[in-house]
N, C-alpha and C. Protein backbone atom coordinates (compact mmCIF):
# COMPACT_ATOMS: atom_id res chain seq x y z
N UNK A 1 18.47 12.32 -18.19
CA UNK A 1 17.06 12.35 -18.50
C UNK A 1 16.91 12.80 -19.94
N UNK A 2 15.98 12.15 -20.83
CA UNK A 2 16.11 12.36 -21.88
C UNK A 2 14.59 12.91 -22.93
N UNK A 3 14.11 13.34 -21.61
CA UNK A 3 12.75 14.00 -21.63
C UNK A 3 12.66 14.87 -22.58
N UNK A 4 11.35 14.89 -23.74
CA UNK A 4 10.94 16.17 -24.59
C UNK A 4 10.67 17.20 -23.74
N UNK A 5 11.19 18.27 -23.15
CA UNK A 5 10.31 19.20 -22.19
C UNK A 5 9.88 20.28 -23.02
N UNK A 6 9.96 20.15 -24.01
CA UNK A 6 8.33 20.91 -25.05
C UNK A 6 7.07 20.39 -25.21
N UNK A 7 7.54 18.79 -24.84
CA UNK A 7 6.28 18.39 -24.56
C UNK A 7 5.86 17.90 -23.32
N UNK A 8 6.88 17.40 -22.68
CA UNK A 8 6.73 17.26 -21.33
C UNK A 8 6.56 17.71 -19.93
N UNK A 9 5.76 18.70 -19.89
CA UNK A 9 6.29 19.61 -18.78
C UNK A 9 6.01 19.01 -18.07
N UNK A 10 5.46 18.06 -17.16
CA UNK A 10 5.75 17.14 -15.96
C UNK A 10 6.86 16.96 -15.84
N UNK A 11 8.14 16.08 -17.05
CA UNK A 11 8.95 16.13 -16.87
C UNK A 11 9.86 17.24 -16.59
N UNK A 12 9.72 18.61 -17.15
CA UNK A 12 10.47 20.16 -16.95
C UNK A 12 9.97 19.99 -15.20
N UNK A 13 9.09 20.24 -14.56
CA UNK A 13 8.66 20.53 -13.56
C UNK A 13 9.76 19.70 -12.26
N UNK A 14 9.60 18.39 -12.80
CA UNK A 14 10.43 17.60 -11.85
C UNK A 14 11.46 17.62 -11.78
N UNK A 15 12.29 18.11 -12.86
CA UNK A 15 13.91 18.69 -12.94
C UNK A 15 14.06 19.61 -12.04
N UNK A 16 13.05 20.92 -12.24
CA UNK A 16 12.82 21.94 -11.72
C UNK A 16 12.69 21.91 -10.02
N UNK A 17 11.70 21.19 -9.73
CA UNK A 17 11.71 20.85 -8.19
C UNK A 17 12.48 20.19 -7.50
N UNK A 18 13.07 19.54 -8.05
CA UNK A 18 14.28 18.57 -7.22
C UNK A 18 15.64 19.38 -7.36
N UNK A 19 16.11 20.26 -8.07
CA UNK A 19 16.98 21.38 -8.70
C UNK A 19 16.47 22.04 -6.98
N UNK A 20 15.26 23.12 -7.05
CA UNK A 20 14.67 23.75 -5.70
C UNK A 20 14.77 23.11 -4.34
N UNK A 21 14.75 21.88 -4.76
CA UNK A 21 14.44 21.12 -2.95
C UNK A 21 15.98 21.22 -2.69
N UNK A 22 17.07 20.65 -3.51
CA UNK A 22 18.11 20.22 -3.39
C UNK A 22 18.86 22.30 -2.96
N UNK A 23 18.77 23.10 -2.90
CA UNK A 23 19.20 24.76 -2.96
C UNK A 23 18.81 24.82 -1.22
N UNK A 24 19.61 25.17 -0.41
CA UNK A 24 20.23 25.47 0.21
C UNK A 24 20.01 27.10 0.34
N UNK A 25 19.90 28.01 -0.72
CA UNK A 25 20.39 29.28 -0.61
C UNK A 25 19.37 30.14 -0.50
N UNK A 26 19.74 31.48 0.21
CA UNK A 26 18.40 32.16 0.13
C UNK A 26 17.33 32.66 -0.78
N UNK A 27 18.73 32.73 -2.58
CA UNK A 27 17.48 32.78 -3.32
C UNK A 27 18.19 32.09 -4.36
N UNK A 28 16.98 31.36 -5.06
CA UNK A 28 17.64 30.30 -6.61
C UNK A 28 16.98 31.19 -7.99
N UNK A 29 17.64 30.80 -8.22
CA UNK A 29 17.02 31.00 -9.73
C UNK A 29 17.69 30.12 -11.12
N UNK A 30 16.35 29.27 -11.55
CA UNK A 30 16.87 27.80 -12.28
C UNK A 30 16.58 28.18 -13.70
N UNK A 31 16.75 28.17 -14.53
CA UNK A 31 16.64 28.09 -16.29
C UNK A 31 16.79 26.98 -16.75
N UNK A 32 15.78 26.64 -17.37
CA UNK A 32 16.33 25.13 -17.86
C UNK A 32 14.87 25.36 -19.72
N UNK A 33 16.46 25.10 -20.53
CA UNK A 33 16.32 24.88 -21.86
C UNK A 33 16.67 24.08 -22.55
N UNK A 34 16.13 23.94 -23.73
CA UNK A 34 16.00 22.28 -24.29
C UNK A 34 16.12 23.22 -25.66
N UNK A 35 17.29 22.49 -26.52
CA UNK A 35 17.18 23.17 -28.12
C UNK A 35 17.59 21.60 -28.99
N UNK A 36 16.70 21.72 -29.87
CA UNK A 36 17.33 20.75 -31.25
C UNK A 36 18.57 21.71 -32.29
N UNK A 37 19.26 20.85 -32.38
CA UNK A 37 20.68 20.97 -33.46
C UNK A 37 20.81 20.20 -34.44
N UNK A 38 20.83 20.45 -35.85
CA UNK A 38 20.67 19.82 -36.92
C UNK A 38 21.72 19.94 -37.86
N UNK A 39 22.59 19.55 -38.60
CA UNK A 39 23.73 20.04 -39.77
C UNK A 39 23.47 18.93 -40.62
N UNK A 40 23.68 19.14 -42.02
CA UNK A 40 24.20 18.19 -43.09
C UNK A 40 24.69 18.66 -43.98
N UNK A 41 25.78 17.67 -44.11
CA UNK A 41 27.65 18.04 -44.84
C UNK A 41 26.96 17.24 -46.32
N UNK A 42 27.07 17.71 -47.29
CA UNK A 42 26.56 17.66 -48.29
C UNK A 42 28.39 17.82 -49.56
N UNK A 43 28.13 16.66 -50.67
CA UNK A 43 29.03 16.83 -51.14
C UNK A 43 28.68 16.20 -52.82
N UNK A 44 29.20 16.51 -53.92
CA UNK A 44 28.60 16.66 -55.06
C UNK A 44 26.89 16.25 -55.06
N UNK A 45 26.09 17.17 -54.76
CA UNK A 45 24.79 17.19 -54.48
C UNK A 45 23.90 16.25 -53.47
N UNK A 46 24.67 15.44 -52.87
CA UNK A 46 24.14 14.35 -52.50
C UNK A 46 24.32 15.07 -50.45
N UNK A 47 23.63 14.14 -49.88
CA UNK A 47 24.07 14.58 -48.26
C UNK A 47 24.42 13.19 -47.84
N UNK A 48 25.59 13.49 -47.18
CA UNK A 48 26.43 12.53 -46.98
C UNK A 48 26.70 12.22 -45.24
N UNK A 49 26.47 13.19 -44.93
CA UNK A 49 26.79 12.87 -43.23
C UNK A 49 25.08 13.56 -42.95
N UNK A 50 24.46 13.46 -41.44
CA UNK A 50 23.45 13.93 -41.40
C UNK A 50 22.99 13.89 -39.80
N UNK A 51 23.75 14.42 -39.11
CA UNK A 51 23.82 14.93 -37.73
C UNK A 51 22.25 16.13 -37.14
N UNK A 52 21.91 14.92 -35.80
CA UNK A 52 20.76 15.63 -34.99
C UNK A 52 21.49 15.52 -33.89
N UNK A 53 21.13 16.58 -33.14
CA UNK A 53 21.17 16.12 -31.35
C UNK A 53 20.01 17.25 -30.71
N UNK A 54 19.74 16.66 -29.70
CA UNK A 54 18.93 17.44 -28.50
C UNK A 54 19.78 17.69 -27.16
N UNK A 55 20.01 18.96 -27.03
CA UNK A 55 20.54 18.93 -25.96
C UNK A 55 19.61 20.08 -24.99
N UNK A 56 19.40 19.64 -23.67
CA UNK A 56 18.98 20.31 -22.15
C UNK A 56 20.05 20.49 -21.09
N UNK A 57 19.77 21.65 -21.09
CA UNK A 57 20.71 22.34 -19.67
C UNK A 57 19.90 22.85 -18.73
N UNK A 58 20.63 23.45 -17.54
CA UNK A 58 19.91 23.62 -16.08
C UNK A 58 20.79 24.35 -15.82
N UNK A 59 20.36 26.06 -15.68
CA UNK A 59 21.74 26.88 -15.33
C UNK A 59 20.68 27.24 -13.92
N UNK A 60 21.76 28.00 -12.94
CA UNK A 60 21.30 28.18 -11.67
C UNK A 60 22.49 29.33 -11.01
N UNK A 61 21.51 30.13 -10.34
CA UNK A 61 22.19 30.96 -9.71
C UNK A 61 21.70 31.11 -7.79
N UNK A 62 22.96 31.09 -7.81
CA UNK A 62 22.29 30.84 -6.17
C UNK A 62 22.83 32.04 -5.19
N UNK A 63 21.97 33.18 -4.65
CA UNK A 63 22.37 34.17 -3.87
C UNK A 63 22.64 33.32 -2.29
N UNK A 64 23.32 33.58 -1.35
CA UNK A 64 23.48 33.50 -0.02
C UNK A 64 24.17 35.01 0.28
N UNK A 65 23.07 35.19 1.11
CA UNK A 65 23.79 36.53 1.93
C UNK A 65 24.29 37.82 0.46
N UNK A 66 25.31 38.31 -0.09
CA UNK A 66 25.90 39.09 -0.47
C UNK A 66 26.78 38.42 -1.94
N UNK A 67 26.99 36.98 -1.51
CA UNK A 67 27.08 36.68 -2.55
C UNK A 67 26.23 35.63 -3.44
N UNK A 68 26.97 35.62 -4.69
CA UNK A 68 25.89 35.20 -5.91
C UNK A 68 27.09 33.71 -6.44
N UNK A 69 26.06 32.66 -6.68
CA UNK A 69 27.21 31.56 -7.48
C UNK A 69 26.45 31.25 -8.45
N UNK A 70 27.13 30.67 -9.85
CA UNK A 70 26.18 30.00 -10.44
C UNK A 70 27.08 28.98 -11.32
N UNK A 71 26.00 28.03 -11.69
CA UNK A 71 26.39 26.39 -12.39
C UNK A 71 25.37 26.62 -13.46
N UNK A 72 26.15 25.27 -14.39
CA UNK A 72 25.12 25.02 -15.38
C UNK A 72 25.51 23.38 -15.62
N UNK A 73 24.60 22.72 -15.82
CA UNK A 73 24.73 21.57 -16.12
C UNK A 73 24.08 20.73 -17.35
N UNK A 74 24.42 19.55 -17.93
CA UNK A 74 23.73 18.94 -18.77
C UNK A 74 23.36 18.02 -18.27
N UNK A 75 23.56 17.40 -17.11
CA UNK A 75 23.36 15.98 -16.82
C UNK A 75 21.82 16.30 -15.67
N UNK A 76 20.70 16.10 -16.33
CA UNK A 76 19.84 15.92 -15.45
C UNK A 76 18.89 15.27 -14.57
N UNK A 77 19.61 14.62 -14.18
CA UNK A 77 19.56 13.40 -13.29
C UNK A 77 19.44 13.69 -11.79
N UNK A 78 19.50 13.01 -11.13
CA UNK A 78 19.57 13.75 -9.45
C UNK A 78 21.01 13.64 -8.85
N UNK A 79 21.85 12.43 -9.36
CA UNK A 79 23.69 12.99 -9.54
C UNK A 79 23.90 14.29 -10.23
N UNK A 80 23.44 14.10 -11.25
CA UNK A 80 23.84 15.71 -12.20
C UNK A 80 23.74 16.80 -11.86
């Protein structure tokens, strides 16, 4: 999914709920952040390479009983 979720929160929401429906455990707890990454390699004054990416993750912690697990993922999809 390649959703703005700074601007999209419909889209944040639906990550979010299908993340919840899909938990099993007695208690979840989902984080899901979205950051822009920017660099440029610059060489006798000029910029020469000029790298963006957006990347979103979905970390999760899931209590059952006594114990605690947790994942994090990038792929947010309903495979992912």
């Amino acid at each position: 999914m390649n959703a703005d979720f700074s601007a999209d929160r419909a889209a944040a929401d639906a990550v979010l709920d299908l993340a919840f429906a899909e938990s099993k455990a007695d208690e979840t707890e989902l984080i899901l952040t979205s950051q822009d990454l920017a660099l440029s390699r610059i060489t006798h004054n000029v910029i020469h390479e000029n790298l963006v990416e957006r990347d979103q993750s979905l970390n999760i912690r899931a209590v059952v009983g006594n114990r605690v697990g947790i994942a994090s993922t990038n792929e947010l999809d309903r495979d992912g």
